[in-house]
PDB file of N, CA and C in Angstrom:
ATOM      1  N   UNK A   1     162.548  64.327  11.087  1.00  0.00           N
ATOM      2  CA  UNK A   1     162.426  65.303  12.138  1.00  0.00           C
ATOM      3  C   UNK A   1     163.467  66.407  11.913  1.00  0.00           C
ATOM      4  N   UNK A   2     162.972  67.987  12.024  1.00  0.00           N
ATOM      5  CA  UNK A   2     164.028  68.339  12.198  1.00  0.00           C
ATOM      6  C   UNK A   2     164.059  69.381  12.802  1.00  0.00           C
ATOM      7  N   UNK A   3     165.358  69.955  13.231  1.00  0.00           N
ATOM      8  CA  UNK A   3     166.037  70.563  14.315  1.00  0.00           C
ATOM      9  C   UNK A   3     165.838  72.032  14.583  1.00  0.00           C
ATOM     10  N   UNK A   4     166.479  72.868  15.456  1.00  0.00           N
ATOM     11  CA  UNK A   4     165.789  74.740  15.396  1.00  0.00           C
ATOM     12  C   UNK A   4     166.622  74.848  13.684  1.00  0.00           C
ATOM     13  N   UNK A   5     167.879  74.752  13.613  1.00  0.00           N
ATOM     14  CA  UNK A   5     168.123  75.287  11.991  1.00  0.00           C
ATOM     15  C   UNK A   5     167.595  74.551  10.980  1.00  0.00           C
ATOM     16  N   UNK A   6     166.569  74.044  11.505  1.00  0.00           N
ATOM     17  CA  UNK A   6     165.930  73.356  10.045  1.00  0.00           C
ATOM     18  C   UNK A   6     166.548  72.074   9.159  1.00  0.00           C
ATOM     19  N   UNK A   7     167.743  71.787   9.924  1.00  0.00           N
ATOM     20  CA  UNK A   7     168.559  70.671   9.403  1.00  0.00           C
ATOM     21  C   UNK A   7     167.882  69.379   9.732  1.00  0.00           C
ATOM     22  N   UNK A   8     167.863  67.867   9.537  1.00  0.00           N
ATOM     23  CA  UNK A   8     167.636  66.665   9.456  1.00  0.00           C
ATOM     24  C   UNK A   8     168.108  66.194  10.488  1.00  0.00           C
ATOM     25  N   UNK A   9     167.259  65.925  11.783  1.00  0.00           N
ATOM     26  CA  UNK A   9     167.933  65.611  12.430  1.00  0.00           C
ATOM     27  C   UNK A   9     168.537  63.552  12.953  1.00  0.00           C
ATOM     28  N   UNK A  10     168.274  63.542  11.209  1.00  0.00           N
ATOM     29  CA  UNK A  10     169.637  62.154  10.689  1.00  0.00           C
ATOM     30  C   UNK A  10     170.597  62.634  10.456  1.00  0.00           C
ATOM     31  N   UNK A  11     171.245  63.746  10.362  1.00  0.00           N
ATOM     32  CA  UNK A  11     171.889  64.252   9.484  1.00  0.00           C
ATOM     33  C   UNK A  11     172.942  64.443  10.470  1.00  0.00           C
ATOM     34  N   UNK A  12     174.452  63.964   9.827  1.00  0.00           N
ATOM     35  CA  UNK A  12     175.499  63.990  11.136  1.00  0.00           C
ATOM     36  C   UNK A  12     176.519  65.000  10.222  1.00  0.00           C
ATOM     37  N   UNK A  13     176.650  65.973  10.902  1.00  0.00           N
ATOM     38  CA  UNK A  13     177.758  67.292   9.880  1.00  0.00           C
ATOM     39  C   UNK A  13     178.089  67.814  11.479  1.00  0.00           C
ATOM     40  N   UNK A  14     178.837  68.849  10.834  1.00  0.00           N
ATOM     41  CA  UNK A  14     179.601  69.876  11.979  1.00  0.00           C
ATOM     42  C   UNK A  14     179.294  71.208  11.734  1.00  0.00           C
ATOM     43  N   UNK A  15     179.042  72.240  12.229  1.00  0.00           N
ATOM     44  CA  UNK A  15     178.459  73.266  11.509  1.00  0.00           C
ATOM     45  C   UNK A  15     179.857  74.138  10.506  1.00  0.00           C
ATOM     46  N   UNK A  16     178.817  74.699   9.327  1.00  0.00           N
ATOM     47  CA  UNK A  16     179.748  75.029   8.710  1.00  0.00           C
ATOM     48  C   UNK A  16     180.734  76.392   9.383  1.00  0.00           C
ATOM     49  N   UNK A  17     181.765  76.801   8.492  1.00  0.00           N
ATOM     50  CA  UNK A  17     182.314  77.270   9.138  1.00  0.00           C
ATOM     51  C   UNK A  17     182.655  79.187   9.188  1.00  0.00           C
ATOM     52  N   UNK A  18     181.314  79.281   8.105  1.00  0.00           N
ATOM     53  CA  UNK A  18     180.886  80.530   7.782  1.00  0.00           C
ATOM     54  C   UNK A  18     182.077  81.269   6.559  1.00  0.00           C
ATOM     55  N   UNK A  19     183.033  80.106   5.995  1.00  0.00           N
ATOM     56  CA  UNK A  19     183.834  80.760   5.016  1.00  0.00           C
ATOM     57  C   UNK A  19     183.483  81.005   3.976  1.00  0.00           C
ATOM     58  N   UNK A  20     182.633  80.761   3.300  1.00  0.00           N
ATOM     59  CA  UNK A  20     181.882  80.502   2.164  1.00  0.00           C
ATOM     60  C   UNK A  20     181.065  81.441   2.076  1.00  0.00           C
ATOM     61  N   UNK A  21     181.347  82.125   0.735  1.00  0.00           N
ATOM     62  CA  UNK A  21     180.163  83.472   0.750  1.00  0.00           C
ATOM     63  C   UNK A  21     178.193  82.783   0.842  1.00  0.00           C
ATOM     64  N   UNK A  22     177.799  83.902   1.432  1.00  0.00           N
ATOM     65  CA  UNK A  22     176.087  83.012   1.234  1.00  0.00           C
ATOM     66  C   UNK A  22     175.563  82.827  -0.279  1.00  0.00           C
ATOM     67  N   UNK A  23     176.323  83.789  -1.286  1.00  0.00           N
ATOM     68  CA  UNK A  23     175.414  83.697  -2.654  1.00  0.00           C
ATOM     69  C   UNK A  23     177.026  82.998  -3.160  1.00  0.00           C
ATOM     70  N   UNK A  24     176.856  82.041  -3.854  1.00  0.00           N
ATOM     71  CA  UNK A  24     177.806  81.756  -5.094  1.00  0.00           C
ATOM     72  C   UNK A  24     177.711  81.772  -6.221  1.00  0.00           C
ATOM     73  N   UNK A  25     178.919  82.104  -6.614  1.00  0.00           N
ATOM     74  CA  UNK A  25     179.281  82.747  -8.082  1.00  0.00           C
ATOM     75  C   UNK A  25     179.709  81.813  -8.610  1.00  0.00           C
ATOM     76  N   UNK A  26     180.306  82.662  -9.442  1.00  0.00           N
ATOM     77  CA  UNK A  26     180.674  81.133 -10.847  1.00  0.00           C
ATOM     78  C   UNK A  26     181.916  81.067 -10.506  1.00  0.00           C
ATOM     79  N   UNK A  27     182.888  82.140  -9.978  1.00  0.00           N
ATOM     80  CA  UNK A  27     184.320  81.481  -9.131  1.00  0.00           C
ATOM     81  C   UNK A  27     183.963  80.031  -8.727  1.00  0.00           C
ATOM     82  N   UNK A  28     185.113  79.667  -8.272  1.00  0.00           N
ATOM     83  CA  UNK A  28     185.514  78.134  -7.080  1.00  0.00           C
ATOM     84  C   UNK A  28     185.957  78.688  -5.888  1.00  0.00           C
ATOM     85  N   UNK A  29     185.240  78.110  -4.842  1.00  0.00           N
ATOM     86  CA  UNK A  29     185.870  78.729  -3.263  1.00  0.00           C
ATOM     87  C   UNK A  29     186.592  77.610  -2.423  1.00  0.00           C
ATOM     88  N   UNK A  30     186.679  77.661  -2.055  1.00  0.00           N
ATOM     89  CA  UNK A  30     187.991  76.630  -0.900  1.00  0.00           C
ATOM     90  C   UNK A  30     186.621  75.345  -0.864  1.00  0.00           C
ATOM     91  N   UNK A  31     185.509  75.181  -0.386  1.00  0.00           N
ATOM     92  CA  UNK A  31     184.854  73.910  -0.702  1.00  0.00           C
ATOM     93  C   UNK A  31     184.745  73.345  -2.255  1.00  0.00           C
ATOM     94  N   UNK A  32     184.874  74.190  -2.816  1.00  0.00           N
ATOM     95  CA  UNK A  32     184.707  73.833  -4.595  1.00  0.00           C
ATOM     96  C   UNK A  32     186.100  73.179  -4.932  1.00  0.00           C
ATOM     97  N   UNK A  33     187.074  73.444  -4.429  1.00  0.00           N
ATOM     98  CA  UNK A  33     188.492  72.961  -4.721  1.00  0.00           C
ATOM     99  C   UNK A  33     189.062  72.079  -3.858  1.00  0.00           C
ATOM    100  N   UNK A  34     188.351  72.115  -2.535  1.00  0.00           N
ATOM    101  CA  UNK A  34     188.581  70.546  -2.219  1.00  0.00           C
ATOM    102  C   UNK A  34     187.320  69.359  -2.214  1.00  0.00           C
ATOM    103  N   UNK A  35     186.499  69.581  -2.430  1.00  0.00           N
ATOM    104  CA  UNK A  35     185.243  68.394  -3.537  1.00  0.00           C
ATOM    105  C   UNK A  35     185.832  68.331  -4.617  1.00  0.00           C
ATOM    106  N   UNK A  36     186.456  69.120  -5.302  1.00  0.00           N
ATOM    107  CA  UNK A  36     187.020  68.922  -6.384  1.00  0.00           C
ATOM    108  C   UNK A  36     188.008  67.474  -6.481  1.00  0.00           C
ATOM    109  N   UNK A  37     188.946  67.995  -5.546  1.00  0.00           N
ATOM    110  CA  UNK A  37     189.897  67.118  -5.090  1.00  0.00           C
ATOM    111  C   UNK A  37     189.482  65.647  -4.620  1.00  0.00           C
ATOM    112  N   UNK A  38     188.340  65.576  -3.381  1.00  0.00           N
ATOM    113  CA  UNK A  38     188.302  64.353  -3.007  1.00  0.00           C
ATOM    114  C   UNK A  38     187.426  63.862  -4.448  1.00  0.00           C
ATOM    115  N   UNK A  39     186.337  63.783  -5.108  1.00  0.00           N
ATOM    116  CA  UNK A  39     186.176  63.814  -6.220  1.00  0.00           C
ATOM    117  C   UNK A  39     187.350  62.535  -7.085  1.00  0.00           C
ATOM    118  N   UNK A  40     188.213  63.683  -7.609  1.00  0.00           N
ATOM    119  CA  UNK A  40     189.271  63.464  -8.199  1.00  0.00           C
ATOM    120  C   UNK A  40     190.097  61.871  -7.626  1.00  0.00           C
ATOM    121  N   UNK A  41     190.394  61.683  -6.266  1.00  0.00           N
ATOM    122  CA  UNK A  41     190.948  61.168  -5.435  1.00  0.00           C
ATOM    123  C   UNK A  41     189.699  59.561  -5.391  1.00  0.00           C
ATOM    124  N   UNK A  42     188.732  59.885  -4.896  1.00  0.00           N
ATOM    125  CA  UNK A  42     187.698  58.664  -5.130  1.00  0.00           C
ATOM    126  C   UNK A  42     187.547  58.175  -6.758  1.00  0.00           C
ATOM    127  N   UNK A  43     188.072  58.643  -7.592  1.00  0.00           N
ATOM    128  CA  UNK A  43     188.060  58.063  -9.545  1.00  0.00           C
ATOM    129  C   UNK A  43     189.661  57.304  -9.246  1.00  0.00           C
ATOM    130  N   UNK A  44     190.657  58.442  -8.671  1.00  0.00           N
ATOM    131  CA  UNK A  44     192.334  57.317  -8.907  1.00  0.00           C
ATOM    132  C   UNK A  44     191.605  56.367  -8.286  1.00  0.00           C
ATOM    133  N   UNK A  45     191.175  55.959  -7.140  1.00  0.00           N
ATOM    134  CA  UNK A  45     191.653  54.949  -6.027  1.00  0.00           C
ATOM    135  C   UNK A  45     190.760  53.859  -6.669  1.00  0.00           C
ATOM    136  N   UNK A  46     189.232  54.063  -7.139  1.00  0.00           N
ATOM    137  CA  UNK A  46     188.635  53.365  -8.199  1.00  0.00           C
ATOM    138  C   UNK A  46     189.345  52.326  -9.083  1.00  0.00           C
ATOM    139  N   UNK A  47     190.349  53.415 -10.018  1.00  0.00           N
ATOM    140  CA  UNK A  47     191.139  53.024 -11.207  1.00  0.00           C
ATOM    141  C   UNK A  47     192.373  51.938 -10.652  1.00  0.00           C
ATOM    142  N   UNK A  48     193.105  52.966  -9.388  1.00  0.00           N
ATOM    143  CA  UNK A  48     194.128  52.078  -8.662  1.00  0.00           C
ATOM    144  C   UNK A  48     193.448  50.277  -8.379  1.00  0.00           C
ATOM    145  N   UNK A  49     192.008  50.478  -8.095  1.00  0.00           N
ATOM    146  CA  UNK A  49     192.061  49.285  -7.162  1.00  0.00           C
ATOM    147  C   UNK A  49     192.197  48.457  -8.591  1.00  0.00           C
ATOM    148  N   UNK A  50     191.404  48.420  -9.613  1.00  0.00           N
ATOM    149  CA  UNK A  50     191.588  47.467 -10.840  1.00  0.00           C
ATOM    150  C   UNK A  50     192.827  47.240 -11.383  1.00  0.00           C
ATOM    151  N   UNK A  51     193.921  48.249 -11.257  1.00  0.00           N
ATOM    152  CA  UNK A  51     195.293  47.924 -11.683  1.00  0.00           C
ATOM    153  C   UNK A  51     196.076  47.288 -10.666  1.00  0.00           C
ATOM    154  N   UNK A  52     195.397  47.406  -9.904  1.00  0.00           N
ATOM    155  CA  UNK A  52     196.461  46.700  -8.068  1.00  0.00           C
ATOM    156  C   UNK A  52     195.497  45.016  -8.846  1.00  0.00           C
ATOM    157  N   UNK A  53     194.803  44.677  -8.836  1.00  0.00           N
ATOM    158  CA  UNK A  53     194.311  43.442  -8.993  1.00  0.00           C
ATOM    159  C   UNK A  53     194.770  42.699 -10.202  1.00  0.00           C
ATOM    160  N   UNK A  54     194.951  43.706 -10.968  1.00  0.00           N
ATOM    161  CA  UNK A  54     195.254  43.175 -12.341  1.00  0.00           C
ATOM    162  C   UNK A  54     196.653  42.944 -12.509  1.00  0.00           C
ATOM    163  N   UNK A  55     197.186  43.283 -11.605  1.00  0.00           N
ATOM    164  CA  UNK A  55     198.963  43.767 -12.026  1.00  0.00           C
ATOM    165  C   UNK A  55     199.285  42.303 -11.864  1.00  0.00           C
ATOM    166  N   UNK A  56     200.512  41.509 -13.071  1.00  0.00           N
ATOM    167  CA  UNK A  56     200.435  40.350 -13.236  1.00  0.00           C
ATOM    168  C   UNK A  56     201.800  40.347 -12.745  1.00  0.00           C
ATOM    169  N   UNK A  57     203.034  41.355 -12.652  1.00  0.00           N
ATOM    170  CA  UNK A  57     204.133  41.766 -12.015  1.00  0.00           C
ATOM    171  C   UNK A  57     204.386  41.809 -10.968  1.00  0.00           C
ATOM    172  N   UNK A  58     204.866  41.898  -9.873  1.00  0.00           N
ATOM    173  CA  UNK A  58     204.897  41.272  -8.354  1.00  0.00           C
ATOM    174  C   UNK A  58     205.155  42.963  -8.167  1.00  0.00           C
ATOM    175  N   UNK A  59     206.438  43.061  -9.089  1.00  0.00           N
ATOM    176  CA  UNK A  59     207.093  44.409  -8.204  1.00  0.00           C
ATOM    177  C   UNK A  59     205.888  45.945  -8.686  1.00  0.00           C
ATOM    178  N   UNK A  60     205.340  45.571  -9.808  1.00  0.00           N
ATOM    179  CA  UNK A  60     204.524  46.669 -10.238  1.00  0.00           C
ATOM    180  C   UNK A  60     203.236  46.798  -9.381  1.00  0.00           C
ATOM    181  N   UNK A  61     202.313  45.339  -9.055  1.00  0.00           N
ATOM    182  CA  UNK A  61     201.802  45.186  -7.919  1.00  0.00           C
ATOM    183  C   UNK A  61     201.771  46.096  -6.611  1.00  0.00           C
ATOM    184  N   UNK A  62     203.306  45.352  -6.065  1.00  0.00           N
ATOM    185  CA  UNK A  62     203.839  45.815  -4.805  1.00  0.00           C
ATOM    186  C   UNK A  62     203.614  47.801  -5.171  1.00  0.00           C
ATOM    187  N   UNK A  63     204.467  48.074  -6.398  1.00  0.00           N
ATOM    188  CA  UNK A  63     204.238  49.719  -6.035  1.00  0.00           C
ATOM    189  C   UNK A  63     202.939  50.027  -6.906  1.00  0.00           C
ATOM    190  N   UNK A  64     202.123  50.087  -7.335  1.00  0.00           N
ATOM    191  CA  UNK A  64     200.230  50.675  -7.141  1.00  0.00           C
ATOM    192  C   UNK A  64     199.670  50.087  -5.845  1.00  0.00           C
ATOM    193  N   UNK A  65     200.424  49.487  -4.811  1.00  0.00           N
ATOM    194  CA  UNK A  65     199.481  49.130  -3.608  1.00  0.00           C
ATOM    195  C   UNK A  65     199.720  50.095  -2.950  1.00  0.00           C
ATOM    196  N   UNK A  66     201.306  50.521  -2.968  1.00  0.00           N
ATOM    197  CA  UNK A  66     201.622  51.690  -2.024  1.00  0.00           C
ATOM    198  C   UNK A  66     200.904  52.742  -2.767  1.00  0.00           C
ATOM    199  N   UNK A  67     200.991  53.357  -3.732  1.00  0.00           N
ATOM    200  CA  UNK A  67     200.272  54.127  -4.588  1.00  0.00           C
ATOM    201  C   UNK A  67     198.879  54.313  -4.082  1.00  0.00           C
ATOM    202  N   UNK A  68     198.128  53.420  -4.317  1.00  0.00           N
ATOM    203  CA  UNK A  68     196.932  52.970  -3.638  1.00  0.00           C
ATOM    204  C   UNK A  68     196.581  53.506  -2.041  1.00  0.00           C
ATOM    205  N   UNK A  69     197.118  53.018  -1.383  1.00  0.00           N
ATOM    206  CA  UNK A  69     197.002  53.421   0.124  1.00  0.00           C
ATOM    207  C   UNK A  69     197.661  54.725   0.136  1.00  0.00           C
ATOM    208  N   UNK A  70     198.512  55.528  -0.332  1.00  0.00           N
ATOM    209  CA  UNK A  70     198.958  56.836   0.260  1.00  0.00           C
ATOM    210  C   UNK A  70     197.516  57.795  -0.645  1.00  0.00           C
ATOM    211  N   UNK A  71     196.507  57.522  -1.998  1.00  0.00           N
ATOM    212  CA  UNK A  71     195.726  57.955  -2.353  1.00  0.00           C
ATOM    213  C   UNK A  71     194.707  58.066  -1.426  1.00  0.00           C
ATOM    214  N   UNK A  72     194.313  56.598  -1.170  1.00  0.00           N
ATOM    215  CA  UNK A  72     193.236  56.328   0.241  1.00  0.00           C
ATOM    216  C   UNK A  72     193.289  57.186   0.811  1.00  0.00           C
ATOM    217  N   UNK A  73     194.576  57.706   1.540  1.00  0.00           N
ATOM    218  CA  UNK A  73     194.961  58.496   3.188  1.00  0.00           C
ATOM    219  C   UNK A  73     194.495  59.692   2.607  1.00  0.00           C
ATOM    220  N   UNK A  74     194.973  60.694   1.425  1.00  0.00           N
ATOM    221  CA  UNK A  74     194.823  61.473   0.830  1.00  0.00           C
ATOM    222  C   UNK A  74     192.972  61.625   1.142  1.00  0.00           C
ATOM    223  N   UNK A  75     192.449  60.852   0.224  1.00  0.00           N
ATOM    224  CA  UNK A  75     190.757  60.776   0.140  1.00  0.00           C
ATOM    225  C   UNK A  75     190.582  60.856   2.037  1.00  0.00           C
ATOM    226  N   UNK A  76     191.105  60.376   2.511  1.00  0.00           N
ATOM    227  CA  UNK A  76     190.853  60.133   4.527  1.00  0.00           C
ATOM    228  C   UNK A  76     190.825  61.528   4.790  1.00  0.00           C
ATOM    229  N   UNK A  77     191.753  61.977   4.243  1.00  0.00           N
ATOM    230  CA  UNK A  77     191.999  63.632   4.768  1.00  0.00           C
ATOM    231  C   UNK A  77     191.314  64.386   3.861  1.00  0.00           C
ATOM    232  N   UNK A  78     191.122  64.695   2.978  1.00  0.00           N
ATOM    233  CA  UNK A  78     190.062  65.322   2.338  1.00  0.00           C
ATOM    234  C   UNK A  78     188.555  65.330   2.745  1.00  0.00           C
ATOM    235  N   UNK A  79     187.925  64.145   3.160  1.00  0.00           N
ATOM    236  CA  UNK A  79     187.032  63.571   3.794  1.00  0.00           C
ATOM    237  C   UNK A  79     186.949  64.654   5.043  1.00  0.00           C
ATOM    238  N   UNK A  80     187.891  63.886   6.044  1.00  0.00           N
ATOM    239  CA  UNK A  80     188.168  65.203   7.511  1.00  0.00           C
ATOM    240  C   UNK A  80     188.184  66.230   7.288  1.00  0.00           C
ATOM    241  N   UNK A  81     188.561  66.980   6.379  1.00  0.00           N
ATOM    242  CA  UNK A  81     189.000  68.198   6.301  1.00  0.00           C
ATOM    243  C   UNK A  81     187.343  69.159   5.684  1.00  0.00           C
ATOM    244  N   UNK A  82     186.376  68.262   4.747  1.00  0.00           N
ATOM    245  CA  UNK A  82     185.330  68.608   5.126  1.00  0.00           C
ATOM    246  C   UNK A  82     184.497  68.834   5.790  1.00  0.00           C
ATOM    247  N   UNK A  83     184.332  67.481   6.446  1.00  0.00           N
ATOM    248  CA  UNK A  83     183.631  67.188   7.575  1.00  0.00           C
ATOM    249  C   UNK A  83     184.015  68.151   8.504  1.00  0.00           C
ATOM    250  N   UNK A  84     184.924  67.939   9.425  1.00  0.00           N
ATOM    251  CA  UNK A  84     185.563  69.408  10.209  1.00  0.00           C
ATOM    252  C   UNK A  84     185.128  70.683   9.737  1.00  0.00           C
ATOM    253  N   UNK A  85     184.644  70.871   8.481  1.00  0.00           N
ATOM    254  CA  UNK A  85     184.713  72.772   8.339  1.00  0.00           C
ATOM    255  C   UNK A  85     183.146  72.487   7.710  1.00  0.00           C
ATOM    256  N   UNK A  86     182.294  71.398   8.032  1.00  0.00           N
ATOM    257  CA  UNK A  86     180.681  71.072   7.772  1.00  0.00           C
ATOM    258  C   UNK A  86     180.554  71.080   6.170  1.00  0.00           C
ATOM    259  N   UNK A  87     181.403  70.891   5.034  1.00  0.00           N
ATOM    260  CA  UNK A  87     181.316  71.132   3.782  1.00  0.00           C
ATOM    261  C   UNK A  87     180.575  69.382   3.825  1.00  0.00           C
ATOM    262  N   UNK A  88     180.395  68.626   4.093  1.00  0.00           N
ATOM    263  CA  UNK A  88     180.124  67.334   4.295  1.00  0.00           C
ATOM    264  C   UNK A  88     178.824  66.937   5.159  1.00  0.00           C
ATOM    265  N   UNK A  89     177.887  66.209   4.534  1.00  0.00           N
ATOM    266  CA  UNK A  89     176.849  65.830   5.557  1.00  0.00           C
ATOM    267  C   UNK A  89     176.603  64.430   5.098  1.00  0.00           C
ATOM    268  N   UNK A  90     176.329  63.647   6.696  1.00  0.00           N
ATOM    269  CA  UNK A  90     176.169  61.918   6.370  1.00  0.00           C
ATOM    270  C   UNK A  90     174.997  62.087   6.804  1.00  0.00           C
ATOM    271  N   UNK A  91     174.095  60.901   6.440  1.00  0.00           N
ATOM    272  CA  UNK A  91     172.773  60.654   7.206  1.00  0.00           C
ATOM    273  C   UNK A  91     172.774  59.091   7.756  1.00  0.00           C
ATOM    274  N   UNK A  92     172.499  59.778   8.988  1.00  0.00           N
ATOM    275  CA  UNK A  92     172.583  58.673  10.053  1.00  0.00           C
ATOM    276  C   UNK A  92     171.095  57.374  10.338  1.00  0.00           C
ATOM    277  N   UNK A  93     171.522  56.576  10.202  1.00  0.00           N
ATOM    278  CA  UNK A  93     170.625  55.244   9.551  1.00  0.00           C
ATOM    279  C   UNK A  93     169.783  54.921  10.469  1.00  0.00           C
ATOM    280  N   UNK A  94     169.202  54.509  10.228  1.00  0.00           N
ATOM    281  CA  UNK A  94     168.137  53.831  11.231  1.00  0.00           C
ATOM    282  C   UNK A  94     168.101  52.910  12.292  1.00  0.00           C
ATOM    283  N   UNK A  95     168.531  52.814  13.183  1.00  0.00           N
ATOM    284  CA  UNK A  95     169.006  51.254  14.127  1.00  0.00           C
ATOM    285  C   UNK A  95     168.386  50.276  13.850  1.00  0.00           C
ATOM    286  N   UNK A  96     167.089  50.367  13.492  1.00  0.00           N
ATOM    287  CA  UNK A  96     166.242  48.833  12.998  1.00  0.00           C
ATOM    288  C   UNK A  96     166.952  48.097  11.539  1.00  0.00           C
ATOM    289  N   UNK A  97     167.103  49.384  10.846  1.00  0.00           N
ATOM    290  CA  UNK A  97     168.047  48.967   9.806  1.00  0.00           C
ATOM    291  C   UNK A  97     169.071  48.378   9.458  1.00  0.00           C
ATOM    292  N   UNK A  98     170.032  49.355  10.486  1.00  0.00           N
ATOM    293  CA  UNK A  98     171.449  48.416  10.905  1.00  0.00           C
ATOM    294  C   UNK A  98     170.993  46.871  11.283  1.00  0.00           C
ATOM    295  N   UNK A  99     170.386  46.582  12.298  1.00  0.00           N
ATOM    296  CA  UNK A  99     169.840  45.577  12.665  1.00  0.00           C
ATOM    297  C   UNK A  99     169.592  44.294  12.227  1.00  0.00           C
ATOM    298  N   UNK A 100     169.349  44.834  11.250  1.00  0.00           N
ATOM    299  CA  UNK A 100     168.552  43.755  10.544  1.00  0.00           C
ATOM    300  C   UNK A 100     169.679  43.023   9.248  1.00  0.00           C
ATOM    301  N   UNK A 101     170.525  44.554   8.623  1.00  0.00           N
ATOM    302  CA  UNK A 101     171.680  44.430   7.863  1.00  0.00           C
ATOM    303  C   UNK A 101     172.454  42.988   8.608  1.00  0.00           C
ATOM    304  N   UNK A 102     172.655  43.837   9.878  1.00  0.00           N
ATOM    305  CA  UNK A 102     173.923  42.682  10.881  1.00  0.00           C
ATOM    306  C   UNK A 102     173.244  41.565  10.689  1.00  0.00           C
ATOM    307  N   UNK A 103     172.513  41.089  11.061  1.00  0.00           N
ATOM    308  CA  UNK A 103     171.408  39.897  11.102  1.00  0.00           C
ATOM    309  C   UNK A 103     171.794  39.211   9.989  1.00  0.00           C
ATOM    310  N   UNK A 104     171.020  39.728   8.873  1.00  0.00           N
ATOM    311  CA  UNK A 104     171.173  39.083   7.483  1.00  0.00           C
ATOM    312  C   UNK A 104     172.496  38.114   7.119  1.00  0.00           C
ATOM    313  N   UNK A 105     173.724  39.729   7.222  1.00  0.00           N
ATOM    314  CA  UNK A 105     175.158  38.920   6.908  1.00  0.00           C
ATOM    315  C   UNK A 105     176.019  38.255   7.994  1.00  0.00           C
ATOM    316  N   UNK A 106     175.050  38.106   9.286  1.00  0.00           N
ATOM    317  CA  UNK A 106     175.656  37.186  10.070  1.00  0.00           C
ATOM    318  C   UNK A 106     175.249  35.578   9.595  1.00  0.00           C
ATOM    319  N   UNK A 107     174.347  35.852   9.331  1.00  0.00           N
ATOM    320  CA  UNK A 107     173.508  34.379   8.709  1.00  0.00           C
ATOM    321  C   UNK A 107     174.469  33.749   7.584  1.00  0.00           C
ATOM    322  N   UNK A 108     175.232  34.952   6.950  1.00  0.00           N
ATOM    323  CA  UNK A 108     175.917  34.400   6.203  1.00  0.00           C
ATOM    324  C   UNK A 108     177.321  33.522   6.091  1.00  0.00           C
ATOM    325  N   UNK A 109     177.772  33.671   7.574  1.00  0.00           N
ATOM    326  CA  UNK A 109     179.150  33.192   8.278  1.00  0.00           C
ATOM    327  C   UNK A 109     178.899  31.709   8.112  1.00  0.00           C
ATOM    328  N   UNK A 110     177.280  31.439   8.438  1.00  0.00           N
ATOM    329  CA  UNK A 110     177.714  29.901   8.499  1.00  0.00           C
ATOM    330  C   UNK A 110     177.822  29.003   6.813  1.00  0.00           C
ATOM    331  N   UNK A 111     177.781  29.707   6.015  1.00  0.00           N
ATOM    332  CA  UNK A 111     178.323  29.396   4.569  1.00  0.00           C
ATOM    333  C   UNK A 111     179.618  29.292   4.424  1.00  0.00           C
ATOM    334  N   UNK A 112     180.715  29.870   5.343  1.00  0.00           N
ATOM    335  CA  UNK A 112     181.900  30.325   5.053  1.00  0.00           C
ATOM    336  C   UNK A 112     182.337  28.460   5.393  1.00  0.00           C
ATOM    337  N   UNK A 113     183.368  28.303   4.667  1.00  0.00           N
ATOM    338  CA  UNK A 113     184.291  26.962   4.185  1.00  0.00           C
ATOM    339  C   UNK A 113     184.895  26.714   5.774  1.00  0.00           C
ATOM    340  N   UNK A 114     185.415  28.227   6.659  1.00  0.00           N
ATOM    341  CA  UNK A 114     186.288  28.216   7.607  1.00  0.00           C
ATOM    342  C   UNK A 114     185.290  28.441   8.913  1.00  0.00           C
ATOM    343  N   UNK A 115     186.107  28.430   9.964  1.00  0.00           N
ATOM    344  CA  UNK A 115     185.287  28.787  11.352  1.00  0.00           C
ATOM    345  C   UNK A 115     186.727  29.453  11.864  1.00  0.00           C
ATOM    346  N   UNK A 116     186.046  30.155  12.930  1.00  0.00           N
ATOM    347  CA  UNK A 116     186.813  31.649  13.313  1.00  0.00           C
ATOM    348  C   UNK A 116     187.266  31.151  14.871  1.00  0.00           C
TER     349      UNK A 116
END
């Protein structure tokens, strides 16, 4: 279904924020350089998580976790900082879908070794 601007109306964004020229060039504009960034930021945290697992050192461990989580926050805010200025669009799921998801991996609790 969709909406008077023609957008999806699954589609959960914020409107953009009109900074962005309408024709683009082969420059980079303030959305090109921060996609760039979160981009960039979702490959470390990737790479981080296999060296946080792998690290056989306690103390080297301990610092790629912090490493790790101040990247995360980084990617958190990059994320917001799209979303907020509409450079970002999610599509919003289906409730029967969800539904059925929850369902499935609730079924799966009673496999678990522990009880809650």
């Amino acid at each position: 279904m969709q909406n008077q601007q023609g957008q999806n109306s699954n589609q959960i964004a914020n409107p953009q924020t009109g900074q962005l020229p309408k024709v683009k060039g082969p420059g980079m504009n303030d959305r090109d350089f921060v996609n760039d960034g979160l981009s960039t930021c979702k490959y470390i945290t990737d790479s981080l998580n296999t060296a946080v697992r792998e690290a056989s050192y306690q103390r080297l461990h301990a610092d790629l976790m912090q490493i790790l989580t101040e990247t995360q926050q980084s990617c958190r805010d990059l994320f917001l900082l799209m979303f907020q200025k509409g450079w970002y669009k999610l599509e919003a799921e289906d409730q029967q879908k969800i539904d059925q998801a929850y369902q499935q991996f609730s079924n799966y609790s009673s496999q678990f070794p522990y009880t809650h």
